[in-house]
Structures are given as structure tokens and as C-alpha cells.
N, C-alpha and C. Protein backbone atom coordinates (compact mmCIF):
# COMPACT_ATOMS: atom_id res chain seq x y z
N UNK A 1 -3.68 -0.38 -8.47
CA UNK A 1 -3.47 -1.79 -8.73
C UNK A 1 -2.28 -2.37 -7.98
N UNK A 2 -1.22 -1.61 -7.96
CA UNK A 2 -0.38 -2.20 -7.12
C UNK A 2 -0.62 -1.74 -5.65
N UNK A 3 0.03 -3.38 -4.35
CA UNK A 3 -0.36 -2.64 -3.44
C UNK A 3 1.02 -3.14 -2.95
N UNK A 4 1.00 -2.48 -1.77
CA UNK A 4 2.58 -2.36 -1.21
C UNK A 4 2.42 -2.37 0.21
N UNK A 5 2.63 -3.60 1.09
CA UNK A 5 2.66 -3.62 2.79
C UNK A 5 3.69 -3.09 3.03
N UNK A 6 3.73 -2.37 4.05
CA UNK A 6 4.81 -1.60 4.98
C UNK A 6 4.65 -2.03 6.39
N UNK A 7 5.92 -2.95 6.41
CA UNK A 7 5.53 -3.02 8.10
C UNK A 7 6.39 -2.60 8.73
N UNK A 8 5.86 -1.99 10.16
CA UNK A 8 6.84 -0.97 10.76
C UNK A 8 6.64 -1.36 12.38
N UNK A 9 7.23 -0.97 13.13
CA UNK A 9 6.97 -1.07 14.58
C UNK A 9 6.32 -0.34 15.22
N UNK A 10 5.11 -0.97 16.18
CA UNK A 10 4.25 -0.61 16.81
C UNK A 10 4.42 0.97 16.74
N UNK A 11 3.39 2.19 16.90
CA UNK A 11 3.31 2.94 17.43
C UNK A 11 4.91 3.76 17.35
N UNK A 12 5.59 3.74 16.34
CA UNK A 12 6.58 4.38 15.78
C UNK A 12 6.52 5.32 15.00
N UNK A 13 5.54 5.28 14.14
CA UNK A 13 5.29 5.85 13.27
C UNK A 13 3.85 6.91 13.66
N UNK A 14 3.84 8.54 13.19
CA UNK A 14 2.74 9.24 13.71
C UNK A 14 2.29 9.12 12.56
N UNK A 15 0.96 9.55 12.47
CA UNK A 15 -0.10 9.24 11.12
C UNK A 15 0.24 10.37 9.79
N UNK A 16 0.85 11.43 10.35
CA UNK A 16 1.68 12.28 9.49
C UNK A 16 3.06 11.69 8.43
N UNK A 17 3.67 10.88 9.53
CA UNK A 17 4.94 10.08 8.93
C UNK A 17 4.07 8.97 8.06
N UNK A 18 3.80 8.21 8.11
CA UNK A 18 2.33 7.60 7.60
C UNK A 18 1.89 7.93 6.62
N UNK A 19 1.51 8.83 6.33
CA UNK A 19 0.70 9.63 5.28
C UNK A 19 2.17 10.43 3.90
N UNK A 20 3.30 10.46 4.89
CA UNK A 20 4.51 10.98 4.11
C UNK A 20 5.15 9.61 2.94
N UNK A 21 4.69 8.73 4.00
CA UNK A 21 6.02 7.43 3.29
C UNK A 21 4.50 6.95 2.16
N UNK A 22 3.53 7.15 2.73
CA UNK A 22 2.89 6.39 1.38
C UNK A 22 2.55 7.62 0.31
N UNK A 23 2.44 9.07 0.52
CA UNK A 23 2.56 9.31 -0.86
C UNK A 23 4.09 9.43 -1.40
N UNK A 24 5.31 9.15 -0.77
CA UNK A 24 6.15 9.01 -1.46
C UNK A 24 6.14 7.50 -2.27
N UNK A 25 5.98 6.38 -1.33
CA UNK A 25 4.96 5.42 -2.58
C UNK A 25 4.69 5.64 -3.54
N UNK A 26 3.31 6.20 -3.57
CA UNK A 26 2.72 6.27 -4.68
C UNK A 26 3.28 7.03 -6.17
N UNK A 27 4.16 8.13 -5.63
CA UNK A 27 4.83 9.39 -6.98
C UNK A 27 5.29 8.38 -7.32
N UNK A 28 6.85 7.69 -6.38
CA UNK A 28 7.98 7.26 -6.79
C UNK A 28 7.06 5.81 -8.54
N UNK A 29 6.21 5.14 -7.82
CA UNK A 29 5.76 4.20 -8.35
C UNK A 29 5.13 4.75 -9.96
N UNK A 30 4.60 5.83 -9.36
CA UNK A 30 3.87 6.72 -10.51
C UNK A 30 5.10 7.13 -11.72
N UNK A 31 6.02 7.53 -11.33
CA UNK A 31 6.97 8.42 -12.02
C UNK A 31 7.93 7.44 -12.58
N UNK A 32 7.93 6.44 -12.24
CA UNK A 32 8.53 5.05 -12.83
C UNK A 32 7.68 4.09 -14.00
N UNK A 33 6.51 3.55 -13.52
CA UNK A 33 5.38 2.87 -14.15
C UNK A 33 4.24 3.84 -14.86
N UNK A 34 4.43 4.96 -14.73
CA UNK A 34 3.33 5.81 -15.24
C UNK A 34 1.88 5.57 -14.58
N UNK A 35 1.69 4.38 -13.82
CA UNK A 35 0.65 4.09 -13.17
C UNK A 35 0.46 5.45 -12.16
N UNK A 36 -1.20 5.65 -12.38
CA UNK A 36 -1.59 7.05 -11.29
C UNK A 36 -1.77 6.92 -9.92
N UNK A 37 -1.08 7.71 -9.53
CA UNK A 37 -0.95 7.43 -7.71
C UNK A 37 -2.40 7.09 -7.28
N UNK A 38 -3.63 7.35 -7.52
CA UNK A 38 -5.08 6.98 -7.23
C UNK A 38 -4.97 5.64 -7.57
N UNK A 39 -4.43 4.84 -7.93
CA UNK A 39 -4.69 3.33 -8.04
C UNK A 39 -3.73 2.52 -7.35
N UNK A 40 -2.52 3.47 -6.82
CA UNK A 40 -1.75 2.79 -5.62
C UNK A 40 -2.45 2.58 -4.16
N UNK A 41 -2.31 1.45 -3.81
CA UNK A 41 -2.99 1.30 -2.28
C UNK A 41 -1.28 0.44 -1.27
N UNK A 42 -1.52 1.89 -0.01
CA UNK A 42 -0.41 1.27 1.13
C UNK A 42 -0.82 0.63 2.04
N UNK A 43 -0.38 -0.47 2.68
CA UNK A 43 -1.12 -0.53 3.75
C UNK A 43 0.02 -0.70 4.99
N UNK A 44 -0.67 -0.20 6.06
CA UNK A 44 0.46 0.02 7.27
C UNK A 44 0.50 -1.17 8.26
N UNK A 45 0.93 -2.04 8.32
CA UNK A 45 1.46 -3.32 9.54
C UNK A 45 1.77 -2.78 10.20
N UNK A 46 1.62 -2.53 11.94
CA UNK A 46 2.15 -2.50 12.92
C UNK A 46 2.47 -3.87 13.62
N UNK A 47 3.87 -3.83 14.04
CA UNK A 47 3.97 -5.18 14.65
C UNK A 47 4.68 -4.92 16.17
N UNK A 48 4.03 -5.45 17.05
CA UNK A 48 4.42 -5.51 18.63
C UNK A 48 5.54 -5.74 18.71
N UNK A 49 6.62 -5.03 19.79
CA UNK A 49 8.00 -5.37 19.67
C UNK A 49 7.97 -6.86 20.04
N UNK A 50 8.57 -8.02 19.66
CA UNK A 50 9.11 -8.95 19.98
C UNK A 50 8.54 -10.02 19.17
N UNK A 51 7.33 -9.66 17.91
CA UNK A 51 6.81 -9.84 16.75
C UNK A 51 7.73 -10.16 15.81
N UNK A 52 8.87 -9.42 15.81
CA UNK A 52 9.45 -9.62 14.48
C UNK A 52 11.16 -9.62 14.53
N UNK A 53 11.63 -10.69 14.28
CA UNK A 53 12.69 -11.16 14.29
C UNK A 53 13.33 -11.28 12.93
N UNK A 54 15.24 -10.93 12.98
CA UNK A 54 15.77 -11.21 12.10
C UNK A 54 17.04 -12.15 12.46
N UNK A 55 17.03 -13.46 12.22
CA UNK A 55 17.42 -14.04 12.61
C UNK A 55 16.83 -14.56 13.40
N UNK A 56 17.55 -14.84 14.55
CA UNK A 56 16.92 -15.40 15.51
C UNK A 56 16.34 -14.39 16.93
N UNK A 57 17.03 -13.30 16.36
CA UNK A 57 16.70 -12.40 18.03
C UNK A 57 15.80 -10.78 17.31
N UNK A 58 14.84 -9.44 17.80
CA UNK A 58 14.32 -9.03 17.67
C UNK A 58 15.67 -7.79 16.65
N UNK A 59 15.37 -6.82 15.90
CA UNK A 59 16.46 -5.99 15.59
C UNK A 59 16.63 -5.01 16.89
N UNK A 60 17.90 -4.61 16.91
CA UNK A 60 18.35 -3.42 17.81
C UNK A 60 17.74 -2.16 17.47
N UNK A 61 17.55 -1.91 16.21
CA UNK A 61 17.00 -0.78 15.96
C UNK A 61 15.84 -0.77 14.77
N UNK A 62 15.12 0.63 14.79
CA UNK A 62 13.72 0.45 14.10
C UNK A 62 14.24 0.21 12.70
N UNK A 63 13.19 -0.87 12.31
CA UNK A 63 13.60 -1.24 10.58
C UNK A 63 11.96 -1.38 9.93
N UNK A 64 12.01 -0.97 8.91
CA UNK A 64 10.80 -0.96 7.93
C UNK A 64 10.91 -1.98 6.95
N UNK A 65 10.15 -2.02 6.71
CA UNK A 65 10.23 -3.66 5.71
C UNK A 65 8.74 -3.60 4.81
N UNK A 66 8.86 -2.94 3.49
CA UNK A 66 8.44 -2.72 2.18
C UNK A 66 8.10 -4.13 1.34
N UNK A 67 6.76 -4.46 1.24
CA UNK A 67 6.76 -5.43 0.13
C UNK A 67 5.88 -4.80 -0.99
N UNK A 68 6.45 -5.20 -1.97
CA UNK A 68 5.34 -4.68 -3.06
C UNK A 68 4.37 -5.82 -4.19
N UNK A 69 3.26 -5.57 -4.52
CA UNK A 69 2.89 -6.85 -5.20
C UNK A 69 2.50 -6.03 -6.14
N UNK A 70 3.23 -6.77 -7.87
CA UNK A 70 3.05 -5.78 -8.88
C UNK A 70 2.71 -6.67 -9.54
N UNK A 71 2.26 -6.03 -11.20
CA UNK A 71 2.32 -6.69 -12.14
C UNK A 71 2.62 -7.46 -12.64
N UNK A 72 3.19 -8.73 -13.43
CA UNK A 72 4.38 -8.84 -13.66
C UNK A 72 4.09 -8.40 -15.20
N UNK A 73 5.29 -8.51 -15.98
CA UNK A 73 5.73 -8.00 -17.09
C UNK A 73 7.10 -7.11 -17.18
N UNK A 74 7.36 -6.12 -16.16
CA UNK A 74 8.27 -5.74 -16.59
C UNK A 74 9.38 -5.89 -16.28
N UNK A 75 10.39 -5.00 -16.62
CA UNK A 75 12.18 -5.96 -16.70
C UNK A 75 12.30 -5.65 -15.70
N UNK A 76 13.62 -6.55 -15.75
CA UNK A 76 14.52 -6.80 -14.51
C UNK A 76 15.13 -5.28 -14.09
N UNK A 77 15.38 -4.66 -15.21
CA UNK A 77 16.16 -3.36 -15.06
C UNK A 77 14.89 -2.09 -14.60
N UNK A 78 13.81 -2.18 -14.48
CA UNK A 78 13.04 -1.53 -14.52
C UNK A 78 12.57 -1.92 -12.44
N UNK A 79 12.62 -3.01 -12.60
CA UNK A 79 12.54 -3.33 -11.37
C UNK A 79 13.24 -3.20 -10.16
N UNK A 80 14.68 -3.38 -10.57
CA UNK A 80 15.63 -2.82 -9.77
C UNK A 80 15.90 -1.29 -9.60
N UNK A 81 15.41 -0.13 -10.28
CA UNK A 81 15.36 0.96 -10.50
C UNK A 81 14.54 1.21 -9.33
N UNK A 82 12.92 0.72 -9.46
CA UNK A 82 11.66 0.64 -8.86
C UNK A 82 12.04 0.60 -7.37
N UNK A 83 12.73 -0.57 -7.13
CA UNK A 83 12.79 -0.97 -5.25
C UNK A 83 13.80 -0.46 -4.56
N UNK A 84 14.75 0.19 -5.44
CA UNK A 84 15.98 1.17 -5.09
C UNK A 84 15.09 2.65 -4.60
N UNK A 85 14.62 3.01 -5.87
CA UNK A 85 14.00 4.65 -5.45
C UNK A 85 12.95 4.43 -4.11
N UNK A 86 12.03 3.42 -4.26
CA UNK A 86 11.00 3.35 -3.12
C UNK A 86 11.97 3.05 -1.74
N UNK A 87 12.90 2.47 -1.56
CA UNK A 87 13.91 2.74 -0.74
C UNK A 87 14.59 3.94 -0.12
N UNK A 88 14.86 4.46 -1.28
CA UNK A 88 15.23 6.10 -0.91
C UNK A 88 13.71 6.86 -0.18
N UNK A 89 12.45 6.76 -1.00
CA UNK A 89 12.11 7.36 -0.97
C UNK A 89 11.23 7.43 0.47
N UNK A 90 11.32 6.46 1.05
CA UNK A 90 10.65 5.49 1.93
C UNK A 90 11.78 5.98 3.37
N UNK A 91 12.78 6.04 3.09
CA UNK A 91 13.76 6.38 4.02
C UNK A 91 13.75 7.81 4.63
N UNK A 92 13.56 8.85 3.46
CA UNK A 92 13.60 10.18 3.05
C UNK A 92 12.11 10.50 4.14
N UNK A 93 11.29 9.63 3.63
CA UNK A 93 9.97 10.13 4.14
C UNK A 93 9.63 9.81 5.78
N UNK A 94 10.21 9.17 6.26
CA UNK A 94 10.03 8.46 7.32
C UNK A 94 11.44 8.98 8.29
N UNK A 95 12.28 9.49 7.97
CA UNK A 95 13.21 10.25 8.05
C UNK A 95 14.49 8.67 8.80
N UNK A 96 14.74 8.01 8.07
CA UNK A 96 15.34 7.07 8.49
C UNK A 96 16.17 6.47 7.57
N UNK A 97 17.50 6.35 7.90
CA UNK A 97 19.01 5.52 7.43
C UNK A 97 18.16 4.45 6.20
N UNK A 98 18.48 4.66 5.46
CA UNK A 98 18.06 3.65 3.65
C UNK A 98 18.50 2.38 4.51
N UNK A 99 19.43 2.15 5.48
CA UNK A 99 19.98 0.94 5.86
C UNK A 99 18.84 0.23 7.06
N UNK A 100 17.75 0.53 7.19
CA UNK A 100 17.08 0.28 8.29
C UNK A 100 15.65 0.15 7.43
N UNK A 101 15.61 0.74 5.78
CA UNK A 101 14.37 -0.04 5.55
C UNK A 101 14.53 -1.32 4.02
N UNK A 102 13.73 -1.98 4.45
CA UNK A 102 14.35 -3.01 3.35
C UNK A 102 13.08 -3.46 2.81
N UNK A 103 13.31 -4.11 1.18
CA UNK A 103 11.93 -3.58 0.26
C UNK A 103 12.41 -5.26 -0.54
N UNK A 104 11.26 -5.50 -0.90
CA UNK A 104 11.30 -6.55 -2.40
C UNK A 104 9.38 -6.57 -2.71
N UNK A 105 9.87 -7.16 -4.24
CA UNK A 105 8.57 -6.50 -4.95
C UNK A 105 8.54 -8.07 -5.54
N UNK A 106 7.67 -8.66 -5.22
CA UNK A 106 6.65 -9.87 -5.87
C UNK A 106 5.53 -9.76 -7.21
N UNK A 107 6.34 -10.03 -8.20
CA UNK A 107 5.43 -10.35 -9.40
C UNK A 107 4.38 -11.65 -9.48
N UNK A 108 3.01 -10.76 -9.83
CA UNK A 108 2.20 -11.72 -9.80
C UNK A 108 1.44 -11.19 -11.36
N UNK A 109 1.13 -12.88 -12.11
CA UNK A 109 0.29 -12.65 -13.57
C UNK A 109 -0.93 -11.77 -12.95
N UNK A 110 -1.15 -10.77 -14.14
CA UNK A 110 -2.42 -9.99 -14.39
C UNK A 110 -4.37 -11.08 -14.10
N UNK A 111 -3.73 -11.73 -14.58
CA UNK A 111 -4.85 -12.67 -14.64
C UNK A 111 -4.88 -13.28 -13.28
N UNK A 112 -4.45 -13.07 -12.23
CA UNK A 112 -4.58 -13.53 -10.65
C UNK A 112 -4.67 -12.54 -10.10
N UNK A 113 -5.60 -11.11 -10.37
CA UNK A 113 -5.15 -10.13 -9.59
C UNK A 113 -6.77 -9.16 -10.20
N UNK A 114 -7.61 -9.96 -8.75
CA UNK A 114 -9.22 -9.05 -9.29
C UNK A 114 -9.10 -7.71 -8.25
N UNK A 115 -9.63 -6.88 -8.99
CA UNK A 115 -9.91 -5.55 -8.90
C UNK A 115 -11.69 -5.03 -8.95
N UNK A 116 -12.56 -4.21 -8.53
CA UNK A 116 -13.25 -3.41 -9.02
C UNK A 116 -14.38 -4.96 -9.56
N UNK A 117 -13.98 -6.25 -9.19
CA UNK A 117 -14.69 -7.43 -9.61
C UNK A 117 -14.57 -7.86 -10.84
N UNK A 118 -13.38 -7.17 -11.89
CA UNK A 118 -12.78 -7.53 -12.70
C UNK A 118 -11.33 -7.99 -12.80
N UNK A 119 -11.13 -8.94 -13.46
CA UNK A 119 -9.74 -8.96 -13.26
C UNK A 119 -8.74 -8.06 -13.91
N UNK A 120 -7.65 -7.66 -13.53
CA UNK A 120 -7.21 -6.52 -14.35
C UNK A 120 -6.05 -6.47 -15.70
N UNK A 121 -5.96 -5.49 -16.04
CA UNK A 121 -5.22 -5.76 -17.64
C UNK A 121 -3.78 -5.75 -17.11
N UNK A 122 -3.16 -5.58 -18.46
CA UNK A 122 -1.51 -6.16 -17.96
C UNK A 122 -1.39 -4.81 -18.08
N UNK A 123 0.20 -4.91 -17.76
CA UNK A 123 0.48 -3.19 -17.65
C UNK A 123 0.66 -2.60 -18.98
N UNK A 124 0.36 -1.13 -19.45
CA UNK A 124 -0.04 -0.59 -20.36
C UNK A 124 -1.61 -0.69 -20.82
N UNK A 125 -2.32 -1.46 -20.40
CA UNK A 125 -3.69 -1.50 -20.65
C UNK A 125 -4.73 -0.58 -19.50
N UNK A 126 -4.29 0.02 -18.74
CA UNK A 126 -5.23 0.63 -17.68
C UNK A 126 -6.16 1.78 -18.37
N UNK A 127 -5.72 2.81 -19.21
CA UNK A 127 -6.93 3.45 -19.84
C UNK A 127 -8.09 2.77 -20.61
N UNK A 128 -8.26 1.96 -21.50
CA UNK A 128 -9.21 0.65 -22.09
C UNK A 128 -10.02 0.33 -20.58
N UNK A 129 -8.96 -0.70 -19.53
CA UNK A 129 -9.67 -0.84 -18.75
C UNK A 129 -10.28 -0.31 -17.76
N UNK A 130 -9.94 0.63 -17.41
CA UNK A 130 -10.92 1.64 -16.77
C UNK A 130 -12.04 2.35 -17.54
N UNK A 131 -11.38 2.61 -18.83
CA UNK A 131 -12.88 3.13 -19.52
C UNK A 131 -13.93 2.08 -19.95
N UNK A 132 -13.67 0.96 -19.53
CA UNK A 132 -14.76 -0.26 -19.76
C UNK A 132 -16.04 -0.57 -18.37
N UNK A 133 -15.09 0.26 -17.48
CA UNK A 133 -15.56 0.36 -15.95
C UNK A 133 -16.77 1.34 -15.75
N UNK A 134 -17.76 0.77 -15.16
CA UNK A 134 -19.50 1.35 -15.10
C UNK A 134 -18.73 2.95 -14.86
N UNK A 135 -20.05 4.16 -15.02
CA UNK A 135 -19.72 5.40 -14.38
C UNK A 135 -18.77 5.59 -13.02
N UNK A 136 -20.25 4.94 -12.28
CA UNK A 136 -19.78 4.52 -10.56
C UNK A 136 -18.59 4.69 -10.11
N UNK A 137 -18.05 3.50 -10.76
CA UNK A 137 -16.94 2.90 -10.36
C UNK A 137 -15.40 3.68 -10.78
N UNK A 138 -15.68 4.26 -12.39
CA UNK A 138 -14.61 5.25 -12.95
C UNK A 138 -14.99 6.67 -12.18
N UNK A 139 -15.70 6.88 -11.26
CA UNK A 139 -15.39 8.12 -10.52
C UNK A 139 -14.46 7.73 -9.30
N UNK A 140 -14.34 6.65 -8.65
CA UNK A 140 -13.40 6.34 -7.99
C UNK A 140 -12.46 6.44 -7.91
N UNK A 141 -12.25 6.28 -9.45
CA UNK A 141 -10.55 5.89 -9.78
C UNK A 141 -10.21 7.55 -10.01
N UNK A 142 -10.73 8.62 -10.66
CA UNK A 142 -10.50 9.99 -10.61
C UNK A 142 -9.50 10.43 -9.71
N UNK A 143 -8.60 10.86 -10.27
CA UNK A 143 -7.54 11.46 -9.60
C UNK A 143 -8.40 12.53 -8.41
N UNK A 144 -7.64 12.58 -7.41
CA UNK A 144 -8.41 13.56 -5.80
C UNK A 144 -6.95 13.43 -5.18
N UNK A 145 -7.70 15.03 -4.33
CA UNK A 145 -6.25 15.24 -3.26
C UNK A 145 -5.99 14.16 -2.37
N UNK A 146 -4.69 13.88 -1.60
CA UNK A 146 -4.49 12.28 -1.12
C UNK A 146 -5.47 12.55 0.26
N UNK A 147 -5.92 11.70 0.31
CA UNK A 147 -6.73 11.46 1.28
C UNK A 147 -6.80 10.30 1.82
N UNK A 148 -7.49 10.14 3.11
CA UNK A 148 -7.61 8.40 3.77
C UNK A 148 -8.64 8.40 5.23
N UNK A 149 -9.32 7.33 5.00
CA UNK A 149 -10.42 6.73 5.44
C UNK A 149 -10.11 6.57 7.13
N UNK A 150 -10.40 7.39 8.32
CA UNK A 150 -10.77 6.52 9.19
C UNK A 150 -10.98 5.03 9.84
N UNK A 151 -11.02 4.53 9.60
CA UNK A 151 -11.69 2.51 10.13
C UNK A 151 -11.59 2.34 11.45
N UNK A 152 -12.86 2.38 11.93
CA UNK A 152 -13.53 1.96 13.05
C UNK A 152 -13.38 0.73 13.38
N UNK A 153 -13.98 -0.26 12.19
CA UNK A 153 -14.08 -1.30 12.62
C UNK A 153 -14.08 -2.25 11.02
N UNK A 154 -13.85 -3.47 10.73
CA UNK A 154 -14.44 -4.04 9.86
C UNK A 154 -15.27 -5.23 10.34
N UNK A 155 -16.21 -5.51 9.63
CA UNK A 155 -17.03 -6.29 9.56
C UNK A 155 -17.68 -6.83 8.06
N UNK A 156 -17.60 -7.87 8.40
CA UNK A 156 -18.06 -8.66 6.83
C UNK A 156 -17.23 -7.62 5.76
N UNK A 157 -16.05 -7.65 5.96
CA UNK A 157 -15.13 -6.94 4.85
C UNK A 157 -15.59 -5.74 4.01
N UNK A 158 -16.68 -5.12 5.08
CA UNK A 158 -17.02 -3.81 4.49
C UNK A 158 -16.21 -2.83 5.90
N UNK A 159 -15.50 -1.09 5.20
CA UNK A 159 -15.34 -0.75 6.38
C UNK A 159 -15.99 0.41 6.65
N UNK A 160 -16.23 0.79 7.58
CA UNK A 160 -17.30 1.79 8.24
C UNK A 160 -16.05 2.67 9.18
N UNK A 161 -16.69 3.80 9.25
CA UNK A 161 -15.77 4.78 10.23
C UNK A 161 -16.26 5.96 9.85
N UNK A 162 -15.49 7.76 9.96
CA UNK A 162 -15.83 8.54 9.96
C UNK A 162 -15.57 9.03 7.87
N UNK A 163 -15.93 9.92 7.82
CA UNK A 163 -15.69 10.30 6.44
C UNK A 163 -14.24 11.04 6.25
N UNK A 164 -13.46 10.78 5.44
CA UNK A 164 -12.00 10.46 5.22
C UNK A 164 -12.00 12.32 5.29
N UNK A 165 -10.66 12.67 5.72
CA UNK A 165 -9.95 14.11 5.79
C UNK A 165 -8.82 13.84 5.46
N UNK A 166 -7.73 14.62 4.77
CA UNK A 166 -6.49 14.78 4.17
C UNK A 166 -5.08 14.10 5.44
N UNK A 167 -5.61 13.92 6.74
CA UNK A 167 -5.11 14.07 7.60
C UNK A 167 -5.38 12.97 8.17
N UNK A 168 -6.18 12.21 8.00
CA UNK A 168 -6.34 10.83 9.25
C UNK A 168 -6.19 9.66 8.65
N UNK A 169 -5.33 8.70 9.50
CA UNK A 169 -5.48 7.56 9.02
C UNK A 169 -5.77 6.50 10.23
N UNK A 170 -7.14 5.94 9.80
CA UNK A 170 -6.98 4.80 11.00
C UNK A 170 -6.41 3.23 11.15
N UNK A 171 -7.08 2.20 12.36
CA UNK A 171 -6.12 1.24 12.49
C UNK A 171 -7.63 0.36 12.57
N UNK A 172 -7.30 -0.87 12.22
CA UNK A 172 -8.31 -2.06 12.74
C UNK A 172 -7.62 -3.27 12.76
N UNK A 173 -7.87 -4.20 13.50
CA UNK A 173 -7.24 -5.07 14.21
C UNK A 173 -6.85 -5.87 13.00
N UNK A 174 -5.59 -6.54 13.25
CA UNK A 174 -4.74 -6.91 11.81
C UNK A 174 -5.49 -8.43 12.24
N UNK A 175 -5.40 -9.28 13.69
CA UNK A 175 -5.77 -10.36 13.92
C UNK A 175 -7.08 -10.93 13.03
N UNK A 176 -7.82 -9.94 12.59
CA UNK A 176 -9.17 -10.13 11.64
C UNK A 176 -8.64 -10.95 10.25
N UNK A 177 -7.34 -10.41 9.37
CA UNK A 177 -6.95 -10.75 8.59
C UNK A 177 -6.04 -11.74 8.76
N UNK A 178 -5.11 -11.38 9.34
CA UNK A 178 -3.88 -12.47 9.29
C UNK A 178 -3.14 -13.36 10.82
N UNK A 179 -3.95 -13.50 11.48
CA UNK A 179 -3.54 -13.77 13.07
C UNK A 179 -3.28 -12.87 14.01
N UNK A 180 -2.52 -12.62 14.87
CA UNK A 180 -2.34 -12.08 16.14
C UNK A 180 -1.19 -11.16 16.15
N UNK A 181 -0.76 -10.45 15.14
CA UNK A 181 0.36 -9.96 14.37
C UNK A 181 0.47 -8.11 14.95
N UNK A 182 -0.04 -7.45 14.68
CA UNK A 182 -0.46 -6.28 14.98
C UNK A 182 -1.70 -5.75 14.94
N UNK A 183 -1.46 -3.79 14.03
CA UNK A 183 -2.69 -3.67 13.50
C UNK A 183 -2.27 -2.92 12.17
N UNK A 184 -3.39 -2.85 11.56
CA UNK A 184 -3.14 -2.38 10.15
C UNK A 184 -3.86 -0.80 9.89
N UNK A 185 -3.08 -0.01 9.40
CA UNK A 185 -3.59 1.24 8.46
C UNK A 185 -3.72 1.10 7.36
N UNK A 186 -4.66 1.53 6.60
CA UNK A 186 -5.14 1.42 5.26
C UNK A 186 -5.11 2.75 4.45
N UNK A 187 -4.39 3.06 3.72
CA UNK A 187 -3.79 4.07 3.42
C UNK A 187 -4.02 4.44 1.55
N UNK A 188 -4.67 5.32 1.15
CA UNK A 188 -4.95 5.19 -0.29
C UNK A 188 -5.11 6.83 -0.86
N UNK A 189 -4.69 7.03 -1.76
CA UNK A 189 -4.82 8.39 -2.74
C UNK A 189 -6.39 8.50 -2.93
N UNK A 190 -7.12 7.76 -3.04
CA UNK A 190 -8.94 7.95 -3.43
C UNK A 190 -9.24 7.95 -1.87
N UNK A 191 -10.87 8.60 -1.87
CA UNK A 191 -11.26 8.84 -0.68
C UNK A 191 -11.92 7.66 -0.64
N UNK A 192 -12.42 6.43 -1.30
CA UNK A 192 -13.17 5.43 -0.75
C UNK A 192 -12.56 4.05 -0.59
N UNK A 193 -12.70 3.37 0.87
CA UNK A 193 -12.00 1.67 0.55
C UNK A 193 -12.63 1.20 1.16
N UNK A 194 -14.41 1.41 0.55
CA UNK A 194 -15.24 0.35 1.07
C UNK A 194 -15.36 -0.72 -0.19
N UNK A 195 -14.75 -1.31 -0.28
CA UNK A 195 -14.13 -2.38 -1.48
C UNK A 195 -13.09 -3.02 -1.10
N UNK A 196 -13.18 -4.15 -1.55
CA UNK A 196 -12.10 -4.96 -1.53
C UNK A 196 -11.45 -5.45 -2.86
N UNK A 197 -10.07 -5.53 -2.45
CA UNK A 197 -9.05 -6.05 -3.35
C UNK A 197 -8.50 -7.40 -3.51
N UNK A 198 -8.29 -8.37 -4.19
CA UNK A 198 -8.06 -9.95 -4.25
C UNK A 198 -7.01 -9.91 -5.00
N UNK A 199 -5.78 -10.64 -4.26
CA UNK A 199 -5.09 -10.87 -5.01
C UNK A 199 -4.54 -12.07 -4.66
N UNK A 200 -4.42 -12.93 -5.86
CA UNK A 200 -4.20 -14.63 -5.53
C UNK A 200 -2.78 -14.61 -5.99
């Protein structure tokens, strides 16, 4: 349910480092919120050098930049705990100075945030609502070793590619979604993300 953009610079990152910083994601998030790393989704921004400016001129050196879109409901103190550790943990994993990646987490109501074509419960409600969820769909959510999807290509917001291995993560053109920006990895603990996620 929660998802978390990571944007990083072009071709900086190997799909190993990649695969490190988002299951440190997912524990850190897990071991805080109790939420199960299978319902965390990362997704990877690559942005072309000269894409992304602070201030007015490009940074001197590589910086990561963490957003998270959560729940809302919980405290302030719970939150600041949250974007501190994913900081560390994000740094740790990617093997880079805490001072070079920088994080904030956007609360959004439960009730603006469809899932699975339901909208989803507030936090503390995820067992109810998953067990309300067809067979199908609650095998999805089943905890599995971390894994991630290939993407070839998308089209009509379904994605197609090879069948996911512990080890690969692919890229499809970010311009599809959001303009002329980079490209994106799609990065998830479940082996399937031929689905889409809405969040208003």
C-alpha cells in the first residue's frame, strides 16, 4: 500500500544496488508500521544529468531523493522515526553519505488511495481487508521471496516482459507517465505488477 519514488541519477545505480535500497525499504517500513514488505511497492526514477536541479544549478555530487506516499493517520513521532531510518537505511544500501540522500513522506486519506479496485482501509485494518479480497487476488498479496518483473514495454497500462527472477529489474520509458524526465524501474516484493495502483 505504501509506495515510495526513489529518484536517482541516470545509470548510477546497478540493478543489484536497486534491488538492495528497495528491500531495505520495504523491512525498514515493515518493522516500523508492521505493514508486510509484499504490499510495499518502489519505484526507481532515473533522471538525465542536467534533469535535476537544486537551486538553480545541477548538484556536484550523486544525491537520491526518497518520496514516500503513506497513509495518513499516524503521529508525528512515528513519522519522524519512519523518514530518519529509511534514510539510514537507503544510504547503507546504496552505499552512500545519509547527507546525499534526502526523503519526505506525503500523507494521503485512506479513502483517496484505490488498490486491487478497492479502496483501501486505514492503517490497522489490512487483515479484514485483504481477507475480504477474492481468492485470486489474496494470493498476490502472499508473502514470496523478493522478486521483480522485467518490463519490456507498457502499453494500455498493462506490463508485459519476461517472467520475474530474484535478480532483474527492468526500465520503461518514464516519458509514458510523466513527460520527458527519465526512465522508471518498478520494483516490488510480489512477483506480479500487471495491475495498477491509483492514488489521488
Amino acid at each position: 500500500m505504501p509506495t515510495f519514488n526513489v529518484i536517482v541519477p541516470e545509470e548510477r545505480f546497478s540493478n543489484e544496488q536497486k534491488t538492495r535500497v528497495a528491500v531495505a525499504i520495504g523491512r525498514t517500513y515493515k518493522e516500523l508500521t508492521g505493514v508486510p514488505e509484499n504490499l510495499t511497492q518502489v519505484i526507481f526514477i532515473e533522471v538525465k544529468h542536467g534533469n535535476y536541479f537544486i537551486g538553480s544549478v545541477p548538484p556536484d555530487t550523486d544525491q537520491i531523493s526518497v518520496e514516500g506516499h503513506l497513509r495518513a493517520g499516524r503521529s508525528a513521532e512515528a513519522k519522524r522515526s519512519l523518514v530518519e531510518r529509511i534514510v539510514e537505511a537507503v544510504a547503507q544500501a546504496a552505499a552512500m553519505p545519509k547527507s546525499q540522500v534526502w526523503a519526505h513522506l506525503v500523507d494521503m486519506p485512506a479513502t483517496q488511495i484505490v488498490e486491487f479496485g478497492r479502496v483501501v482501509p486505514e492503517p490497522g485494518g489490512e487483515a479484514a481487508w485483504i481477507a475480504a479480497l477474492p481468492e485470486a487476488e489474496r494470493k498476490e498479496l502472499r508473502p514470496s521471496a523478493a522478486s521483480v518483473r522485467r518490463v519490456s514495454r507498457c502499453e494500455h497500462w498493462r506490463w508485459s516482459g519476461e517472467e520475474p527472477s530474484a535478480s532483474t529489474v527492468g526500465t520503461l520509458p518514464y516519458s509514458r507517465l510523466s513527460g520527458q524526465l527519465g526512465a522508471m524501474n518498478y520494483v516490488t516484493s510480489t512477483s506480479t505488477v500487471s495491475r495498477l495502483f491509483v492514488h489521488l
